[in-house]
Protein backbone atom coordinates (compact mmCIF):
# COMPACT_ATOMS: atom_id res chain seq x y z
CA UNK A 1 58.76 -56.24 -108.10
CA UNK A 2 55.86 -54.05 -108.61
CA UNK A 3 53.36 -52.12 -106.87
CA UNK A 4 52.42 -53.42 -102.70
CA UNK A 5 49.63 -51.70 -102.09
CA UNK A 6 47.08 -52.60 -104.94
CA UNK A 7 46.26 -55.69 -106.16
CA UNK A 8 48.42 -58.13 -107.05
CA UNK A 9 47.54 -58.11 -110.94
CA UNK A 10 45.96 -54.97 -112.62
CA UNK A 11 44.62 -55.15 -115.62
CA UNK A 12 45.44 -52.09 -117.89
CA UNK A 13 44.32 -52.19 -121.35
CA UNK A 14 42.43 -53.99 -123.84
CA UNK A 15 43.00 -53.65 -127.32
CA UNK A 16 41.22 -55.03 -130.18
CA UNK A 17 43.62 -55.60 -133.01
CA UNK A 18 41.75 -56.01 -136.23
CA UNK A 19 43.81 -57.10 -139.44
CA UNK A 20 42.62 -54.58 -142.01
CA UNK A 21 42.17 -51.57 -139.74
CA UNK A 22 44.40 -49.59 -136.48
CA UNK A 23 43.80 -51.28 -133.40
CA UNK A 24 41.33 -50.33 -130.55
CA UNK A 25 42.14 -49.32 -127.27
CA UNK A 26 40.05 -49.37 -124.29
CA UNK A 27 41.47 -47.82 -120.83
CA UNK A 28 40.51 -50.66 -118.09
CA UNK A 29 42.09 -48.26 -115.52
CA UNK A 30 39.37 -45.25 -115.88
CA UNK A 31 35.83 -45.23 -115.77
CA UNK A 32 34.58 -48.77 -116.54
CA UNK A 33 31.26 -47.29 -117.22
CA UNK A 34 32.25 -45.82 -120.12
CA UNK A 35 33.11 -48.23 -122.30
CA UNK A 36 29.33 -49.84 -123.25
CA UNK A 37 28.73 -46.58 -124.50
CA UNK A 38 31.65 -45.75 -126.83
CA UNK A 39 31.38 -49.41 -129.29
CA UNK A 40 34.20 -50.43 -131.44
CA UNK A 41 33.29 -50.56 -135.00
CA UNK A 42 34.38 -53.34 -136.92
CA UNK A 43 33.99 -54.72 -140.49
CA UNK A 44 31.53 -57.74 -140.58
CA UNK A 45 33.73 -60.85 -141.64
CA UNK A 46 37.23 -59.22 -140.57
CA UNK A 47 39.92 -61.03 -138.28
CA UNK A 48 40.77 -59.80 -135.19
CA UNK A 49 42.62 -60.32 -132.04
CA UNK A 50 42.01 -59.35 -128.23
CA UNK A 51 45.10 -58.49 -126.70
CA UNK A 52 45.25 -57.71 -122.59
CA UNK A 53 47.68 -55.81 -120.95
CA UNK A 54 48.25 -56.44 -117.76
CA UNK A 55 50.89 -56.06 -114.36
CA UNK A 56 51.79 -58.84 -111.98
CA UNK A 57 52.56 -57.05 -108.74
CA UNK A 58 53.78 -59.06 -105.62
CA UNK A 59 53.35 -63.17 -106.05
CA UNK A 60 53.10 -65.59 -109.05
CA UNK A 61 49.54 -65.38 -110.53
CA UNK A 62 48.96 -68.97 -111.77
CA UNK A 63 46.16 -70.24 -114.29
CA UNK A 64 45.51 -66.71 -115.50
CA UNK A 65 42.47 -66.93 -118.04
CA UNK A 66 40.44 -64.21 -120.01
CA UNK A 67 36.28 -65.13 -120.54
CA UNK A 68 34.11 -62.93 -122.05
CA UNK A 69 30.32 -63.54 -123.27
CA UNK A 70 28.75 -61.91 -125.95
CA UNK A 71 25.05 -60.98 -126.16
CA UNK A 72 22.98 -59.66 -129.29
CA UNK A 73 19.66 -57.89 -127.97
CA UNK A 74 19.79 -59.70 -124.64
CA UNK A 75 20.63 -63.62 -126.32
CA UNK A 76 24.25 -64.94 -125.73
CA UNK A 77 25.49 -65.51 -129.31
CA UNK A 78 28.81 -66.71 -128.24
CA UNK A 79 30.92 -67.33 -125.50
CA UNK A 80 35.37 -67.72 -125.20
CA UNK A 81 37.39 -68.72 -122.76
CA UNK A 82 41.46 -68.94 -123.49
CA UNK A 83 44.27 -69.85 -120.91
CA UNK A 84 46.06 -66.69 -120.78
CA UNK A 85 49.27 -68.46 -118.21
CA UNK A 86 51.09 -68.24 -115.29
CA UNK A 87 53.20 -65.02 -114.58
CA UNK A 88 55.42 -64.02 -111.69
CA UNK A 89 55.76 -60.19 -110.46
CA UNK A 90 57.59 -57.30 -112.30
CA UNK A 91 57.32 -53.81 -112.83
CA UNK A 92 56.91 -54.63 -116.40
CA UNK A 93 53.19 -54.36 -118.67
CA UNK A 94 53.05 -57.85 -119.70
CA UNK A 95 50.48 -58.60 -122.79
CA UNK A 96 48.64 -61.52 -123.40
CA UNK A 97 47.06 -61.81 -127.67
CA UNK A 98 44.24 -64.50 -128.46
CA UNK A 99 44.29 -66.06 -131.73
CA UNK A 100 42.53 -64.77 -134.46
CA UNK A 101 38.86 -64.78 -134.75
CA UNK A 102 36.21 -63.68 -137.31
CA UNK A 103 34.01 -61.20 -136.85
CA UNK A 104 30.36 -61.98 -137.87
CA UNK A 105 29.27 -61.45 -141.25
CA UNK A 106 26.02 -60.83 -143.48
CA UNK A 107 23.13 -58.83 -143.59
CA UNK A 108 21.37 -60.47 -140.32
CA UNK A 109 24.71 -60.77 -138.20
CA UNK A 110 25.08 -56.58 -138.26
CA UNK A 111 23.82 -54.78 -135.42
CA UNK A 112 25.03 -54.13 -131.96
CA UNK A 113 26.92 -56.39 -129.60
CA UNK A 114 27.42 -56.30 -125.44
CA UNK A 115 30.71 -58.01 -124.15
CA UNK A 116 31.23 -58.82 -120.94
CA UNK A 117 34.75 -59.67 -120.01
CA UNK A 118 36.95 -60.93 -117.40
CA UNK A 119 40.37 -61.71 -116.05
CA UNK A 120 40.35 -64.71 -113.81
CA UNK A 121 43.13 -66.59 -112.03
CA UNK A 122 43.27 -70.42 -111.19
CA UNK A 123 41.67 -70.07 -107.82
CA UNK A 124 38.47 -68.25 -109.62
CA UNK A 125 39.82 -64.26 -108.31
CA UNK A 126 38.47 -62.25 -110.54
CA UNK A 127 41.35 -60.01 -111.70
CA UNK A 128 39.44 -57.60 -113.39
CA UNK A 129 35.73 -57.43 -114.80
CA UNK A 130 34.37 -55.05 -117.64
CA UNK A 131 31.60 -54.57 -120.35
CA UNK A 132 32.12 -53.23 -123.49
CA UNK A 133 30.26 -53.14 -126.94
CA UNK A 134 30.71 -53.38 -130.41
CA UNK A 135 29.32 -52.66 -133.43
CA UNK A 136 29.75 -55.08 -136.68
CA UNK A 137 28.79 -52.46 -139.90
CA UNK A 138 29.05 -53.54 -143.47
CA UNK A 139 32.45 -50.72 -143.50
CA UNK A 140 34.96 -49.56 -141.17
CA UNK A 141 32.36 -46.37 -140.13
């Protein structure tokens, strides 16, 4: 269906899809490296979703799930874990959205945040792995 050589799924994009703003995009197929140092901003207290684009190469990827952990000045303030599915192969960018979620809000909760994500399957293959940041500011800037 897809692609024989590389891995059998490839994580693409990420995209944060606030509700009162243009979504996010980060490339997961450059430089990983760059992404901690380029935050998303986001409004303290506004909605969001994550949504993951992906490609299922050669075989059925089963138990798919997306994890990510959250730190604030080196403390975890918050772990997720959602079941993301089973998918066979095509050619096609398939896209998996989380439900909503708040972003933190108040005085103390604005700052900067470190994210570390990953893609796993059922067997615990990490798909893909990446950090990224973001920022939570009283306004969109």
């Amino acid at each position: 269906a897809g692609d024989r050589s590389g891995p059998n799924v490839v994580v693409e994009k990420m995209i944060m899809r606030p509700t009162e703003s243009e979504p996010k995009e980060l490339d997961l197929m450059g430089d990983l490296s760059k992404l901690i140092s380029t935050p998303i901003v986001l409004k303290e207290g506004c909605e969001y979703r994550i949504e993951i684009q992906f490609r299922v190469n050669r075989e059925i990827v089963t138990g798919l799930k997306y994890h990510h952990t959250t730190t604030r000045k080196g403390v975890s303030v918050d772990k997720v874990s959602f079941m993301v599915g089973s998918y066979g192969p095509t050619p096609k960018v398939q896209s998996y959205v989380s439900p909503s979620d708040e972003a933190p809000k108040g005085m103390i909760s604005r700052g900067h945040y470190r994210v570390k994500s990953k893609f796993i399957d059922e067997d615990k293959n990490v798909c893909k792995e990446w950090e990224w940041a973001f920022d939570i500011k009283k306004d969109w800037e």
